[in-house]
Protein backbone atom coordinates (compact mmCIF):
# COMPACT_ATOMS: atom_id res chain seq x y z
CA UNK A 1 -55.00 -35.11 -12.01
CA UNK A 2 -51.44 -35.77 -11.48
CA UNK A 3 -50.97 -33.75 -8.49
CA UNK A 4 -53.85 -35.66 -7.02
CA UNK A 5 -52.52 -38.64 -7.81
CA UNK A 6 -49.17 -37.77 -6.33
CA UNK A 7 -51.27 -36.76 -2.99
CA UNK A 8 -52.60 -39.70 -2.56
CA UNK A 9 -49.27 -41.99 -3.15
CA UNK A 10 -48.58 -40.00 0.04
CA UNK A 11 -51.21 -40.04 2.20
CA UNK A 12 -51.79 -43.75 1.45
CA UNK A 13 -48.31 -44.81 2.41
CA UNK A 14 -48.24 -42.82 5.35
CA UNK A 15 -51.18 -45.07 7.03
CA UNK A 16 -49.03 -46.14 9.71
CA UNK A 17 -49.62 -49.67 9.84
CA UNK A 18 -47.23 -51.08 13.05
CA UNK A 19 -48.01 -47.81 15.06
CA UNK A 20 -52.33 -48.96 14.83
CA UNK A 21 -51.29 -52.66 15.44
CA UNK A 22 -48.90 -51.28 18.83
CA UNK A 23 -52.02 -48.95 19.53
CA UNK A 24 -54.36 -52.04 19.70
CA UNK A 25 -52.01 -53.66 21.37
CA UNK A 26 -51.56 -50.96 24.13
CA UNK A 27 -48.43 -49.57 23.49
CA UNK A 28 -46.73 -46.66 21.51
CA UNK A 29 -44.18 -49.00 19.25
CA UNK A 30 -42.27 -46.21 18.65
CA UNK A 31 -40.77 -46.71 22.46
CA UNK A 32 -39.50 -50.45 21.59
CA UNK A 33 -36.75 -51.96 20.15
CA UNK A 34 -35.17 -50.12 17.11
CA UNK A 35 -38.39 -47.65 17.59
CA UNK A 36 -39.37 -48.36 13.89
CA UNK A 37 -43.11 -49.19 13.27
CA UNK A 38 -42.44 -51.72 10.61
CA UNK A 39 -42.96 -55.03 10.78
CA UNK A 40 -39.27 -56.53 11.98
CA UNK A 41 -39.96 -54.57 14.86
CA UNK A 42 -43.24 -55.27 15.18
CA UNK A 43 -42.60 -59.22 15.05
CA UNK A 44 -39.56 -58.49 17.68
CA UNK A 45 -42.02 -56.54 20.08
CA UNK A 46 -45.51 -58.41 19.90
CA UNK A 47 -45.18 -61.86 18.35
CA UNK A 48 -44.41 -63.07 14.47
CA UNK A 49 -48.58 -62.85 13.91
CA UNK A 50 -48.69 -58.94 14.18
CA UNK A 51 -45.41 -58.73 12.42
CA UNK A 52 -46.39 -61.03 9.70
CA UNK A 53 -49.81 -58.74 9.51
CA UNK A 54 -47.74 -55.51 9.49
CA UNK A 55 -45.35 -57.25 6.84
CA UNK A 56 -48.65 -58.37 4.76
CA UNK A 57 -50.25 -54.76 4.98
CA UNK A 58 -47.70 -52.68 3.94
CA UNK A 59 -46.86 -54.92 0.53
CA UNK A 60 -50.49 -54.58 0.01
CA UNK A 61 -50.30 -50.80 0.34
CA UNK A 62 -47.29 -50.54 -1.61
CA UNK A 63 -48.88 -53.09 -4.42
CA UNK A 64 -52.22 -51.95 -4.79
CA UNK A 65 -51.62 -48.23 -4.71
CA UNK A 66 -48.94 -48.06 -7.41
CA UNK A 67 -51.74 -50.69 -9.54
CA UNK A 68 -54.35 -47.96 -9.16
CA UNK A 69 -51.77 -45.09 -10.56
CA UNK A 70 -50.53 -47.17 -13.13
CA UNK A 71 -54.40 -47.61 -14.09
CA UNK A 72 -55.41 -43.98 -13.66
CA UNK A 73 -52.84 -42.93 -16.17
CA UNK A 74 -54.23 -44.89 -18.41
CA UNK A 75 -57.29 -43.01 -18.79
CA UNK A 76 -55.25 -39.60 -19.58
CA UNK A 77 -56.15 -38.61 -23.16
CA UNK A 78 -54.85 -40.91 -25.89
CA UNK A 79 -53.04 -39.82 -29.22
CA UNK A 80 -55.52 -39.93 -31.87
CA UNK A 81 -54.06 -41.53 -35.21
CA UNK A 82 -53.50 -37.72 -36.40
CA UNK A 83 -51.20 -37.17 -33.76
CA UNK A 84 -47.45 -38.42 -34.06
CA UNK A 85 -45.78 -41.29 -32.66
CA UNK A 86 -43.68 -39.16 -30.98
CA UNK A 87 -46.65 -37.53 -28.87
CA UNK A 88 -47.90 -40.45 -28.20
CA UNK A 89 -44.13 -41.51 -26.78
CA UNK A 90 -43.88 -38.52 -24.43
CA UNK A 91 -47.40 -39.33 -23.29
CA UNK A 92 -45.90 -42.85 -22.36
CA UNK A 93 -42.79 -41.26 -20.87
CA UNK A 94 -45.02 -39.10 -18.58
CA UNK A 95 -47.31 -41.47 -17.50
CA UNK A 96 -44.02 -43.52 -16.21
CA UNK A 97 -42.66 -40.76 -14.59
CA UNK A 98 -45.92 -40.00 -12.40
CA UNK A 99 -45.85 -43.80 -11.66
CA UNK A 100 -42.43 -43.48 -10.20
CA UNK A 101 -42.95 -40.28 -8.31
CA UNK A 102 -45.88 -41.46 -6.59
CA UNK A 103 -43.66 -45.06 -5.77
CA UNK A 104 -40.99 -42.40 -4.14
CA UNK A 105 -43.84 -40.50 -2.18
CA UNK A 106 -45.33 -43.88 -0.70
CA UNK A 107 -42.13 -45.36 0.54
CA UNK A 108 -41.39 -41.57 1.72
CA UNK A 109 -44.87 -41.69 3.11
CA UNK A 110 -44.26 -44.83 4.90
CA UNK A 111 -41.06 -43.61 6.27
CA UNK A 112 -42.04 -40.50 7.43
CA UNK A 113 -45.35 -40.25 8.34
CA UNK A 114 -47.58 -37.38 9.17
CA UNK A 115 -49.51 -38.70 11.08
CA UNK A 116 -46.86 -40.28 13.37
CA UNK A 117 -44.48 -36.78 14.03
CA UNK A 118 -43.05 -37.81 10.58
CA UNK A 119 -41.59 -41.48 11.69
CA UNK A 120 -42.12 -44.44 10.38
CA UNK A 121 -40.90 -47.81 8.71
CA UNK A 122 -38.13 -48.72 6.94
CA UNK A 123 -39.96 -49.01 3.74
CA UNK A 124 -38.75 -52.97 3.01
CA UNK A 125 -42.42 -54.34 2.61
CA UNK A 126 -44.06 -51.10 1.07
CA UNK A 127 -41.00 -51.24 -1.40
CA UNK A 128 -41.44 -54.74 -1.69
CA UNK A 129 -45.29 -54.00 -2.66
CA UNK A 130 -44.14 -51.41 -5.26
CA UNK A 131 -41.39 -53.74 -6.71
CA UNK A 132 -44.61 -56.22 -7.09
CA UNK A 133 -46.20 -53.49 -9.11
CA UNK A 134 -43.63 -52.46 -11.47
CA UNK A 135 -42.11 -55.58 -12.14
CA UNK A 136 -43.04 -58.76 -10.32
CA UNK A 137 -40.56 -61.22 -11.47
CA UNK A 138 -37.52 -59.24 -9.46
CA UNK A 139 -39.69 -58.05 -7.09
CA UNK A 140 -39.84 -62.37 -6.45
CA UNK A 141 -36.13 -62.97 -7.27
CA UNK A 142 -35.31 -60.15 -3.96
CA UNK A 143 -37.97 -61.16 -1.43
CA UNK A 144 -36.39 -64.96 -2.45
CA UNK A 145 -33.04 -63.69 -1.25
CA UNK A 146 -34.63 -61.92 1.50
CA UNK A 147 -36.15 -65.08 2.74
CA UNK A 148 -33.20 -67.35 2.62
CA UNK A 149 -31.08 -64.89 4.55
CA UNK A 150 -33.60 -64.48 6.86
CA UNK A 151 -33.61 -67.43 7.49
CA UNK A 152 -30.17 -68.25 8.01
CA UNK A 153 -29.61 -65.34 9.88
CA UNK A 154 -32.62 -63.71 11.33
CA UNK A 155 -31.52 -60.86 11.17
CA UNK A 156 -33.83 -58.74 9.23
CA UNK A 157 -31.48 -55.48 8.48
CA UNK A 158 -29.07 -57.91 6.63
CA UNK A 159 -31.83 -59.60 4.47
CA UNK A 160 -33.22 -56.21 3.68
CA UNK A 161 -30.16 -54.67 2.99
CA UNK A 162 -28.65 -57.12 0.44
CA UNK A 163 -31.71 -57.64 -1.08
CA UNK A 164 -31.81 -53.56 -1.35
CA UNK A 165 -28.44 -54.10 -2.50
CA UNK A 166 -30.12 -57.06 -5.72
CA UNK A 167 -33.19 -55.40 -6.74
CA UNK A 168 -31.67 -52.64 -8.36
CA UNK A 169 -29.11 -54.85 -10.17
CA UNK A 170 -31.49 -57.33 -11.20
CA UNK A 171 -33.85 -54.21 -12.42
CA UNK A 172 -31.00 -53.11 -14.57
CA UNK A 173 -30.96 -56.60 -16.05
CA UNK A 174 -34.71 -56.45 -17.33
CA UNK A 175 -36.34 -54.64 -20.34
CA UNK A 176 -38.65 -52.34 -17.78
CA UNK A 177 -38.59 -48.62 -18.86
CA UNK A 178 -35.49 -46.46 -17.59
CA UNK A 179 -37.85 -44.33 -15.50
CA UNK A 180 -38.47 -47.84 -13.26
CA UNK A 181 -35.22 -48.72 -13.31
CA UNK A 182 -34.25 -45.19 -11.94
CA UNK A 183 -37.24 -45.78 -8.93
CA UNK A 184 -35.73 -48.74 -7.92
CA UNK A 185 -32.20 -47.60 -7.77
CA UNK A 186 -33.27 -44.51 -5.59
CA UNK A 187 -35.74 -46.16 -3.34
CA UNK A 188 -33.19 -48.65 -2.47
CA UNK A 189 -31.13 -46.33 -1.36
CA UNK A 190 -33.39 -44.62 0.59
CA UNK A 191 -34.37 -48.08 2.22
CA UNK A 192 -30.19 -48.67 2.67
CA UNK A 193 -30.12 -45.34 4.38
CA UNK A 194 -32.79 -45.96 6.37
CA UNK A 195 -31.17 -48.91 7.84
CA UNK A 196 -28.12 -47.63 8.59
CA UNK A 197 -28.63 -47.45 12.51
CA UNK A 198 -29.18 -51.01 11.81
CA UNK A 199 -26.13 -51.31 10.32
CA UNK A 200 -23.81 -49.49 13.04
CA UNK A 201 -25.68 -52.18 15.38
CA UNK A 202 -24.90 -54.93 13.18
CA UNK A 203 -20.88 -53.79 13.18
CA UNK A 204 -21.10 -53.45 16.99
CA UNK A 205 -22.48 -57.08 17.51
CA UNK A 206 -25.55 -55.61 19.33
CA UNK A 207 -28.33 -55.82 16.24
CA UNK A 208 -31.32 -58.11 17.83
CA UNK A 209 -32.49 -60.94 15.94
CA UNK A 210 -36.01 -62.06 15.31
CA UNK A 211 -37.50 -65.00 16.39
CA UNK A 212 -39.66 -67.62 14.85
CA UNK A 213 -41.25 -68.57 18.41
CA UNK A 214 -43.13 -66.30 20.57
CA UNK A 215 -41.94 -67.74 23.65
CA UNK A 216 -38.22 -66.68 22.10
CA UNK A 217 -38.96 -62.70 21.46
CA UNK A 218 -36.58 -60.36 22.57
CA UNK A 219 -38.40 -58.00 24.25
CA UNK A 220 -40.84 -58.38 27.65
CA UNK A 221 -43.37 -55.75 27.40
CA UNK A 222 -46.46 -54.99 29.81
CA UNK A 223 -49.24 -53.48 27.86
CA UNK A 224 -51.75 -52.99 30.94
């Protein structure tokens, strides 16, 4: 069962969400901007709809999948009231760590896709979507600092790296189980290291912004 379950955190984040909406829109996203198929560059490329769709997807995905794990544990065999407290303990301790493992094969999933030559995202809205799952109220307190940056800025690798950079810390300031705690430290590093083209961009001046109006995108692309 676990194994299974550990397949599918995979294969479900590695449903490459930007590359289908650049396929429908007749081009291979992967050739645009920072070639990432999440949705920053998505928005950048074809329009704040299709990035906002891309963004919206790949929470989902993120959300619902670690939901379903965290159900499907659930239904693993239960300590009778012969059995010790302590079995039933490492029963809960388990059932955590299969949660988190499948949350680091979805964003790795996302990020490196099979189906794509193993590219992908950056992981900020699946990760997003997992944060959701495993503990919503800092999963809200990032994506608010994510949004005011954004804002401000609109630049997307600095909102997603600083709030990267909070999630963890505001984990660490919860009562979640160490096992989430530990998930959230490590897939925000992966999601800082991920970035980090962004960030040699962002110290060379040359990082592109994203706009809020179509007729202000960056790039001019031809998709007949």
């Amino acid at each position: 069962m676990e194994l299974g379950l550990l397949i599918l955190a995979y294969f479900i984040g590695s449903i490459p969400t930007g590359y289908l909406v650049g396929r429908s829109a007749g081009i291979d996203i992967r050739e645009y901007g920072s070639g990432s198929t999440g949705a920053a560059n998505v928005w950048r490329t074809l329009g704040k709809g299709k990035g906002i769709f891309v963004f919206g997807v790949d929470l989902i995905k993120g959300a619902a999948t670690i939901s379903l794990i965290q159900s499907a544990t659930k239904f693993k065999p239960i300590a009778n009231a012969w059995l010790t407290g302590s079995f039933e303990m490492n029963i809960q301790l388990q059932n955590e760590w299969i949660v988190v493992s499948s949350a680091l094969l979805v964003i790795l999933g996302h990020s490196y896709s099979c189906w794509i030559n193993f590219k992908g995202g950056k992981s900020v809205a699946t990760g997003l979507g997992i944060l959701l799952a495993l503990n919503w109220s800092v999963a809200l307190g990032a994506f608010g600092l994510w949004l005011a940056t954004v804002v401000v800025w609109r630049t997307t690798s600095i909102s997603s790296s600083l709030a990267a950079i909070a999630a963890p810390s505001l984990m660490l300031l919860t009562q979640s189980p160490f096992a989430y705690k530990l998930m959230v430290c490590v897939g925000s590093l992966l999601i800082l290291y991920r970035h980090r083209s962004n960030l040699d961009r962002l110290w060379h001046g040359t990082e592109q912004k994203i706009s809020f109006f179509e007729s202000d995108r960056h790039e001019s692309i031809s998709t007949n």
